[in-house]
Protein backbone atom coordinates (compact mmCIF):
# COMPACT_ATOMS: atom_id res chain seq x y z
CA UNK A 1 -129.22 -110.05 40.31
CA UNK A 2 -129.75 -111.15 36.47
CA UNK A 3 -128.25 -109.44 33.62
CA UNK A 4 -130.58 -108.61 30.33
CA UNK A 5 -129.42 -111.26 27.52
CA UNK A 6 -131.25 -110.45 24.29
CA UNK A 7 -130.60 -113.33 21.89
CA UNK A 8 -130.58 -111.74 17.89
CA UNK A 9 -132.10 -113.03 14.98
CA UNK A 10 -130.11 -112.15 11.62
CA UNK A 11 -133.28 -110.39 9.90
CA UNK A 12 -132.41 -109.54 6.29
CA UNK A 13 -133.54 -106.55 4.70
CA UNK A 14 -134.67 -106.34 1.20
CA UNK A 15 -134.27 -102.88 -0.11
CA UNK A 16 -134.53 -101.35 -3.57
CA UNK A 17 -131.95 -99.51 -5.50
CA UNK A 18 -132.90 -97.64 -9.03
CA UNK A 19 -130.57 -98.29 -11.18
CA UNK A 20 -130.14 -95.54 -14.14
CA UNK A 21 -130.34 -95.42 -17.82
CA UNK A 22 -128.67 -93.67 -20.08
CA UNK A 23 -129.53 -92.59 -23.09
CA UNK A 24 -126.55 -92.97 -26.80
CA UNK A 25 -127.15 -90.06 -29.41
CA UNK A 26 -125.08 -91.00 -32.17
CA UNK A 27 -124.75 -88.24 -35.05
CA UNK A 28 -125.19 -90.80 -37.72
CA UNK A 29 -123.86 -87.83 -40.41
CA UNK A 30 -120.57 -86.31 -38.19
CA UNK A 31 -119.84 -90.47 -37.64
CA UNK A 32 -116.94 -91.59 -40.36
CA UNK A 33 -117.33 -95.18 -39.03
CA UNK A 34 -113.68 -95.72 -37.60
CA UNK A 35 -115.19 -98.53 -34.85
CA UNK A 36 -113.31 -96.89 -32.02
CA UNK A 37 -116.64 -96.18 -29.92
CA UNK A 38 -117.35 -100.02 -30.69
CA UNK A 39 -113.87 -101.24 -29.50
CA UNK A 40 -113.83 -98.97 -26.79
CA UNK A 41 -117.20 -99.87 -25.06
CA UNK A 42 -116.54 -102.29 -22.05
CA UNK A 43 -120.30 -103.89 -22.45
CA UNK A 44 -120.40 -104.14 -26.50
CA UNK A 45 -123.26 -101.92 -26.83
CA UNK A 46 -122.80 -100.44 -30.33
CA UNK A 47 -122.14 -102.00 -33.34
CA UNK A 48 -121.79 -100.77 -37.34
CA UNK A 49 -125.36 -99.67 -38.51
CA UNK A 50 -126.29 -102.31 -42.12
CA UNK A 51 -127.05 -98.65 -43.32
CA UNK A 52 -125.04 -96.00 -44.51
CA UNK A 53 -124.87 -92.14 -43.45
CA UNK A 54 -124.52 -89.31 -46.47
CA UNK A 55 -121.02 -89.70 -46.80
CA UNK A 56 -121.53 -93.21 -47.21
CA UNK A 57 -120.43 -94.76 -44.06
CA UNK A 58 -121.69 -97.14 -41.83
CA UNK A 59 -122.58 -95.81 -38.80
CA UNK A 60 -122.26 -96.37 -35.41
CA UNK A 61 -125.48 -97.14 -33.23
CA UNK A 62 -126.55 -98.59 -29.95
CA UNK A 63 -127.42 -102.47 -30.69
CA UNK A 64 -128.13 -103.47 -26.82
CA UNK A 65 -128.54 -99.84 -25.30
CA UNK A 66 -130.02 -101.91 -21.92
CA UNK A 67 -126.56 -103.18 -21.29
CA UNK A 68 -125.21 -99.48 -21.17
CA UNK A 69 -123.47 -98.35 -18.25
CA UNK A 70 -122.85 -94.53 -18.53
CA UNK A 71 -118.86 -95.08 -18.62
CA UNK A 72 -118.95 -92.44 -21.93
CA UNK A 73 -115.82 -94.35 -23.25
CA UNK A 74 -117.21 -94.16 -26.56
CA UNK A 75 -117.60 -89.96 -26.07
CA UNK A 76 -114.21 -90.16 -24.68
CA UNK A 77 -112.75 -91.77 -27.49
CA UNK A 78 -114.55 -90.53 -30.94
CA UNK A 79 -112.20 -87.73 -32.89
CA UNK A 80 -115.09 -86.70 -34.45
CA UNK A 81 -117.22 -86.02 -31.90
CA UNK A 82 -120.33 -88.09 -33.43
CA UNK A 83 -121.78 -89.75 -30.05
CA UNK A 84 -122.58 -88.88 -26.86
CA UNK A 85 -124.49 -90.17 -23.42
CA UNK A 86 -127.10 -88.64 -21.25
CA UNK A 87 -128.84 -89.94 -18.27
CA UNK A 88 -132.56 -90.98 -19.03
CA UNK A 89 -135.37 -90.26 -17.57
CA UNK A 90 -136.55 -93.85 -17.57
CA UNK A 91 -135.12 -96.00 -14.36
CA UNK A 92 -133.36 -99.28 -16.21
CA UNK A 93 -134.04 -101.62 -13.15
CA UNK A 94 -134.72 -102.29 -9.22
CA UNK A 95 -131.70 -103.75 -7.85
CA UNK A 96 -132.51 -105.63 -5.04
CA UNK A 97 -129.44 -105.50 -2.14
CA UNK A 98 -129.89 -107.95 0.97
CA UNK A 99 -128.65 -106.42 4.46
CA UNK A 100 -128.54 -108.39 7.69
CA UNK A 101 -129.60 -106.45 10.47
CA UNK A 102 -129.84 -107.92 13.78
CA UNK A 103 -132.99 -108.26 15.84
CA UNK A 104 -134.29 -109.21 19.10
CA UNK A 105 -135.90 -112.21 19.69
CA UNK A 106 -136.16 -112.37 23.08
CA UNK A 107 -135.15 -111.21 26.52
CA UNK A 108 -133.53 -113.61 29.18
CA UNK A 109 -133.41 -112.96 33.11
């Protein structure tokens, strides 16, 4: 009697992921422009604003807000409470992610 072989193909699967986007208010006027949102920010997404608030300070502000992750370090870490993150409503990418998932390719006797 024969046994049923199937050989498998490695097919890989292409699937997309949404990846989100977040959106950085900064209170430009509550900001005293200490830098610790800037140091603490693992992707370097804010820097000091060229313009000043009404106290005279320059500002905090999201230079490369695509690069933002969502970690809310910088809320974490600012004494005066001047920024904060929130999830956006835009999606920031399609992450593509590659599965192998086997297949049949044929059966054997």
């Amino acid at each position: 009697m024969g046994q049923n072989i199937f050989t498998y193909n490695m097919e890989t699967l292409i699937a997309g992921i949404m990846s989100r986007s977040f959106k950085i208010v900064v209170l430009k006027d509550r900001c005293k422009g200490c830098g610790i949102c800037i140091s603490m920010c693992p992707k370097k997404v804010l820097e000091f604003s060229k313009e000043t608030n009404e106290r005279g300070y320059y500002h905090a502000y999201p230079a490369r807000i695509e690069d933002c992750i969502g970690c809310k370090f910088c809320e974490i870490y600012c004494p005066d409470f001047a920024i904060y993150i929130k999830p956006s409503d835009q999606p920031k990418a399609i992450i593509k992610v590659a599965q192998k998932i086997p297949r049949p390719l044929q059966e054997q006797e």
